[in-house]
Protein backbone atom coordinates (compact mmCIF):
# COMPACT_ATOMS: atom_id res chain seq x y z
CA UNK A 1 58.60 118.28 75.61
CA UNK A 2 61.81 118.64 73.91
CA UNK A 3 63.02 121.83 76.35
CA UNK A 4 62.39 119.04 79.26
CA UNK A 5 64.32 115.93 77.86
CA UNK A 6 67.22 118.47 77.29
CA UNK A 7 66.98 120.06 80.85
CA UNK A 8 66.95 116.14 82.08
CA UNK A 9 69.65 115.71 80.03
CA UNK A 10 71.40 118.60 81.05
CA UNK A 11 70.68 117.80 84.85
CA UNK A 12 72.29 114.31 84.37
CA UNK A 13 75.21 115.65 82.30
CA UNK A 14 75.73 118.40 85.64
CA UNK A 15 75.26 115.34 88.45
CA UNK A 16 77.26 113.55 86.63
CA UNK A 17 80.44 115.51 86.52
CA UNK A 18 79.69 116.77 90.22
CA UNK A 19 80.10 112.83 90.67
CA UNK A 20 83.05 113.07 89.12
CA UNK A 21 84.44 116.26 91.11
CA UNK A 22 83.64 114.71 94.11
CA UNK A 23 86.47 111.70 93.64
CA UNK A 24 88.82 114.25 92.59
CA UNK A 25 90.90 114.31 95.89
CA UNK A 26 90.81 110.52 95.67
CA UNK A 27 92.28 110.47 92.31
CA UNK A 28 95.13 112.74 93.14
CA UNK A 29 95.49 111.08 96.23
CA UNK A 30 96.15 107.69 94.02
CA UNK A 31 98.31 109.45 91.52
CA UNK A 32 100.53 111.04 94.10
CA UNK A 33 101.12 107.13 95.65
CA UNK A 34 101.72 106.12 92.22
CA UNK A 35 104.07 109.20 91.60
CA UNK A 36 105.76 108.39 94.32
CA UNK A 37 107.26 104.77 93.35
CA UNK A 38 107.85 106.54 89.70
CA UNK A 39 111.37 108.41 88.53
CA UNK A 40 111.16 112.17 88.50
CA UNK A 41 110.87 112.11 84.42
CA UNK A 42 107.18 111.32 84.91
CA UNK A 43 105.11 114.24 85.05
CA UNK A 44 102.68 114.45 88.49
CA UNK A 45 100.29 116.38 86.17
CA UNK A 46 99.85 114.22 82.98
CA UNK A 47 98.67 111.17 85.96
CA UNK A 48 95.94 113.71 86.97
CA UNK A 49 95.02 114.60 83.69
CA UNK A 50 94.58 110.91 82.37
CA UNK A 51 93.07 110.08 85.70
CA UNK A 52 90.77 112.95 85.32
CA UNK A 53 89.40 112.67 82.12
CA UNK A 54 88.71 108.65 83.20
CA UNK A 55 87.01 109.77 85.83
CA UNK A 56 84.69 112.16 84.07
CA UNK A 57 83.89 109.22 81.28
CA UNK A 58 83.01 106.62 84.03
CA UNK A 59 80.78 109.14 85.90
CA UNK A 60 79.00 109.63 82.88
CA UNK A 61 78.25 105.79 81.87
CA UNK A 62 77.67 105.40 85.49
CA UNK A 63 74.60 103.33 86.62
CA UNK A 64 74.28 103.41 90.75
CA UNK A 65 71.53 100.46 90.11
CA UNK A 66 74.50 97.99 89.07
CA UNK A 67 77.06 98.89 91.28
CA UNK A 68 76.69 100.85 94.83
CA UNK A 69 79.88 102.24 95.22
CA UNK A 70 81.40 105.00 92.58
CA UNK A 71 84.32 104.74 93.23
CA UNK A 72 84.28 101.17 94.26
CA UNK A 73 83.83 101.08 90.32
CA UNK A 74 85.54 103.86 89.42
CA UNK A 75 88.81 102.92 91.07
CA UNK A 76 90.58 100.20 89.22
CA UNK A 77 89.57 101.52 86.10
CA UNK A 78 91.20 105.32 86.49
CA UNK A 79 94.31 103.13 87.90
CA UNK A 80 94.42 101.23 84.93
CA UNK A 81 94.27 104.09 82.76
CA UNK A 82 97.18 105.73 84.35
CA UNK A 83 99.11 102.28 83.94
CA UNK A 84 98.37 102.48 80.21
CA UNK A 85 99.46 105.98 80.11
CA UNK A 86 102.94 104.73 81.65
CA UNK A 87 103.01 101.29 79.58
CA UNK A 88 103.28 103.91 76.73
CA UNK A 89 105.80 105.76 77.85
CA UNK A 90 107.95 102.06 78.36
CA UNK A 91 108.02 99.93 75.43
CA UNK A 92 110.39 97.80 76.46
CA UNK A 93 112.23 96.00 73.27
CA UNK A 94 113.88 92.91 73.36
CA UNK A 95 117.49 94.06 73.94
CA UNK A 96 116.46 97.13 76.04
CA UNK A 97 114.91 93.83 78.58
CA UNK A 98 118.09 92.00 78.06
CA UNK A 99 119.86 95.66 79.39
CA UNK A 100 117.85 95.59 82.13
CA UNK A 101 119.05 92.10 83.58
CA UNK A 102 122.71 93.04 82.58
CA UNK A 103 121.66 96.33 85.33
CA UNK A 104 120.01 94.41 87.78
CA UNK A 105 123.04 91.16 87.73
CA UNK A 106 125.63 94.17 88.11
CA UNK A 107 124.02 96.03 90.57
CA UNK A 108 123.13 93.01 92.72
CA UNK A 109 126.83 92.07 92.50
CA UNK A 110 127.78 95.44 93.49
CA UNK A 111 125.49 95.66 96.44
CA UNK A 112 126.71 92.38 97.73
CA UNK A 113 130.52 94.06 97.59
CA UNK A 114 129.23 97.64 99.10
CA UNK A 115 126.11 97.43 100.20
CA UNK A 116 125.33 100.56 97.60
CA UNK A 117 124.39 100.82 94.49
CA UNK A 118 126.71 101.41 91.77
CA UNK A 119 126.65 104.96 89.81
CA UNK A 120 125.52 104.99 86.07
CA UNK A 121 129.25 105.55 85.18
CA UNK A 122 131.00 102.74 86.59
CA UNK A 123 127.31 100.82 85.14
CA UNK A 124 128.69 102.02 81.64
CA UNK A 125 132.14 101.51 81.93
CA UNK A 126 131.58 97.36 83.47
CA UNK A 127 128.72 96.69 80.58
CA UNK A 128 130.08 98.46 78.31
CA UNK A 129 126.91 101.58 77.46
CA UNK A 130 127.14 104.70 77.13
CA UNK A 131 125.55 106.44 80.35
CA UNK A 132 122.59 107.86 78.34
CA UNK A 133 121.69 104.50 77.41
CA UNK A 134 122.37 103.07 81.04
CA UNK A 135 120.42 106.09 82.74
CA UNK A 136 117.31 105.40 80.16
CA UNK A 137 117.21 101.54 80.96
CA UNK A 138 117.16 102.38 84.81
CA UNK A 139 114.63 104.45 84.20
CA UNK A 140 112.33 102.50 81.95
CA UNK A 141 112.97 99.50 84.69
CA UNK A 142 111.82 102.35 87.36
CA UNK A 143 108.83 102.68 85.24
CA UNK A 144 108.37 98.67 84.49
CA UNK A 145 108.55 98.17 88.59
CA UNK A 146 105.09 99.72 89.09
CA UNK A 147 103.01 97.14 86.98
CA UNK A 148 101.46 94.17 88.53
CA UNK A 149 104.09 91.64 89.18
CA UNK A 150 102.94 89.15 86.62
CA UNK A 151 103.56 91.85 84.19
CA UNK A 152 107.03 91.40 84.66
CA UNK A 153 107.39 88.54 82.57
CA UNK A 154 106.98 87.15 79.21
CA UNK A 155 105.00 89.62 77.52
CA UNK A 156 107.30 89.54 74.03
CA UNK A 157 105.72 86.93 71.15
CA UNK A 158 109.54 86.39 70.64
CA UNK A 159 110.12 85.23 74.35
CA UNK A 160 110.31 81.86 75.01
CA UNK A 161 107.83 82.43 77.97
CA UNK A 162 105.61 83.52 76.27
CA UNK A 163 103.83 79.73 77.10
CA UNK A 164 103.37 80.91 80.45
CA UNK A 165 99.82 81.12 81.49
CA UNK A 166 98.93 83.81 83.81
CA UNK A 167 97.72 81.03 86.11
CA UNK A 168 100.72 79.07 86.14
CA UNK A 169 102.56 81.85 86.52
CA UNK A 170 100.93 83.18 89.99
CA UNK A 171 101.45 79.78 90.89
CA UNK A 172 105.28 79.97 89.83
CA UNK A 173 105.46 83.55 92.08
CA UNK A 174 103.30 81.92 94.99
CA UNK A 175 106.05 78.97 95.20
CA UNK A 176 109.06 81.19 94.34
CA UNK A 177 107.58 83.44 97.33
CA UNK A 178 107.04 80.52 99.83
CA UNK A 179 111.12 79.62 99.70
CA UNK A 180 112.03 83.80 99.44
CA UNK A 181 113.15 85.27 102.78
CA UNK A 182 111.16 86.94 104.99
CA UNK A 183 112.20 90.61 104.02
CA UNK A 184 112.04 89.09 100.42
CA UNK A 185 108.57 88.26 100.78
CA UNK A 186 107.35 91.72 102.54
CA UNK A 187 109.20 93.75 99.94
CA UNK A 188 106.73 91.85 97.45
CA UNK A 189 103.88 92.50 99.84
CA UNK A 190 104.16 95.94 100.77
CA UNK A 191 105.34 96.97 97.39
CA UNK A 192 102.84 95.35 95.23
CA UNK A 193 99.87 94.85 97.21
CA UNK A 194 100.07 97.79 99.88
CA UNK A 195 101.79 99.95 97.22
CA UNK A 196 104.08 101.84 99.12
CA UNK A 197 107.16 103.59 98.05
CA UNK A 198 110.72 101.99 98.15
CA UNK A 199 111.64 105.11 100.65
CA UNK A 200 108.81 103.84 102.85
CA UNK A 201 109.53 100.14 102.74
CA UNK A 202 113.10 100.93 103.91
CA UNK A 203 111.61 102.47 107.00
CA UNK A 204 109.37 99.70 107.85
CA UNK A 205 112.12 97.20 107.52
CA UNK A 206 114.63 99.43 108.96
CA UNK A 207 117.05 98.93 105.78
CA UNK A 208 118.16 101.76 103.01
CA UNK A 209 116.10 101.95 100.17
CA UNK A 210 119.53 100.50 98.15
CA UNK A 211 118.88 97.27 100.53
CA UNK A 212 115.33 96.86 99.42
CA UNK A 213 115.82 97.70 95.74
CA UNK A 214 117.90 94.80 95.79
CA UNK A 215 115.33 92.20 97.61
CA UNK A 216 113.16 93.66 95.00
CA UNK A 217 115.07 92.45 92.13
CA UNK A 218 116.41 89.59 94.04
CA UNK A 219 112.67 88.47 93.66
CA UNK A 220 112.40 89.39 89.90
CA UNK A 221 115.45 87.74 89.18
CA UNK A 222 114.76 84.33 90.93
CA UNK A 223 111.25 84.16 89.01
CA UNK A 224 112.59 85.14 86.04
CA UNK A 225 115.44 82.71 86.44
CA UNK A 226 112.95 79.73 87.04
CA UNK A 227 110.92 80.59 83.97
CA UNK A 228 113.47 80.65 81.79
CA UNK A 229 114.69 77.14 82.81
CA UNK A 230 111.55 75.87 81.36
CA UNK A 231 111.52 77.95 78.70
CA UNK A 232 114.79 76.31 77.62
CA UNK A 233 114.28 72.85 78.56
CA UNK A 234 110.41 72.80 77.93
């Protein structure tokens, strides 16, 4: 009896992981999008691995009875283990944020004058950084730009949104979005919800992907300015 319950065992264990194998060009197909909107300094190979070994534990608590699609299951949760594995590798503190919308208000500035972005050495030379530090907050914001949007703000116990409930605060974006212009608004779209890549975003709306960098931002910044409003004055 016991050489059966460990051959059923070991036939589960083996269907399981075959499961598993079978969403593996799905998984690198999602990692290489992800990859994609991500600075080169994140490795291709550590989003597999995490993705992987997801995969392999949700195959193996896996009950087809509950839910008819793998990977209709599967999906969000190997994406939200990769976005763990880069929330990790961007803890944003309180003055590297405050950095970050120095970057953004001097870059915007500078694209309005140029229509370019600035380099990191005329970045550190206007705010007053060293380059290292300037080339590590770009980075980090690279890294910051792939969460979900509402991520974006008032995640700090320190920061005086922190009274922002995630329902208000879809309900801030929503109305933000409604009064954002029209490449504004598909910037948000495409990039968030379609996920695509700044590089193809530019092609769709014609633009470089300086110009839609910017709307980006120009987006983060308006939200971000509204919410701190009534931060202060709430």
């Amino acid at each position: 009896m016991a050489m059966t319950s460990n051959g059923y065992q070991n036939a589960l264990k083996h269907h399981q992981d075959s499961l598993a194998l079978d969403y593996l060009p799905a998984l690198k197909a999602m990692a290489y999008r992800l990859k994609e909107r991500l600075p080169a300094s994140v490795d291709f190979a550590d989003l597999i691995s995490i993705g992987t070994e997801e995969l392999i534990k949700l195959a193996r608590k896996y009950d087809s009875s509950l839910n008819d699609s793998f990977w209709g299951y599967a999906r969000p949760r190997v994406q939200g283990a990769m976005l763990d594995y880069l929330r990790s590798l961007d803890p944003l503190s309180r003055n590297m944020r405050s950095l970050i919308k120095r970057i953004d208000k001097a870059i915007a500035q500078y694209y309005n004058d140029y229509q370019e972005e600035p380099s990191d050495a005329y970045l550190s030379d206007l705010l007053g950084e060293s380059e290292e530090k300037i080339k590590e907050a770009r980075i980090a914001s690279e890294i910051y730009n792939v969460m979900p949007l509402d991520e974006h703000f008032g995640t700090n116990h320190e920061d005086a949104l922190e009274s922002v409930q995630k329902e208000e605060l879809i309900e801030v974006i929503t109305n933000i979005l409604e009064h954002a212009t029209h490449n504004e608004q598909l910037v948000v779209q495409l990039y968030y919800y379609e996920e695509l890549s700044f590089k193809e975003i530019s092609e769709i709306l014609e633009v470089t992907e300086a110009r839609v960098s910017q709307l980006h931002r120009a987006v983060i910044r308006k939200v971000r300015q509204y919410l701190e409003e009534r931060g202060l004055n709430g």
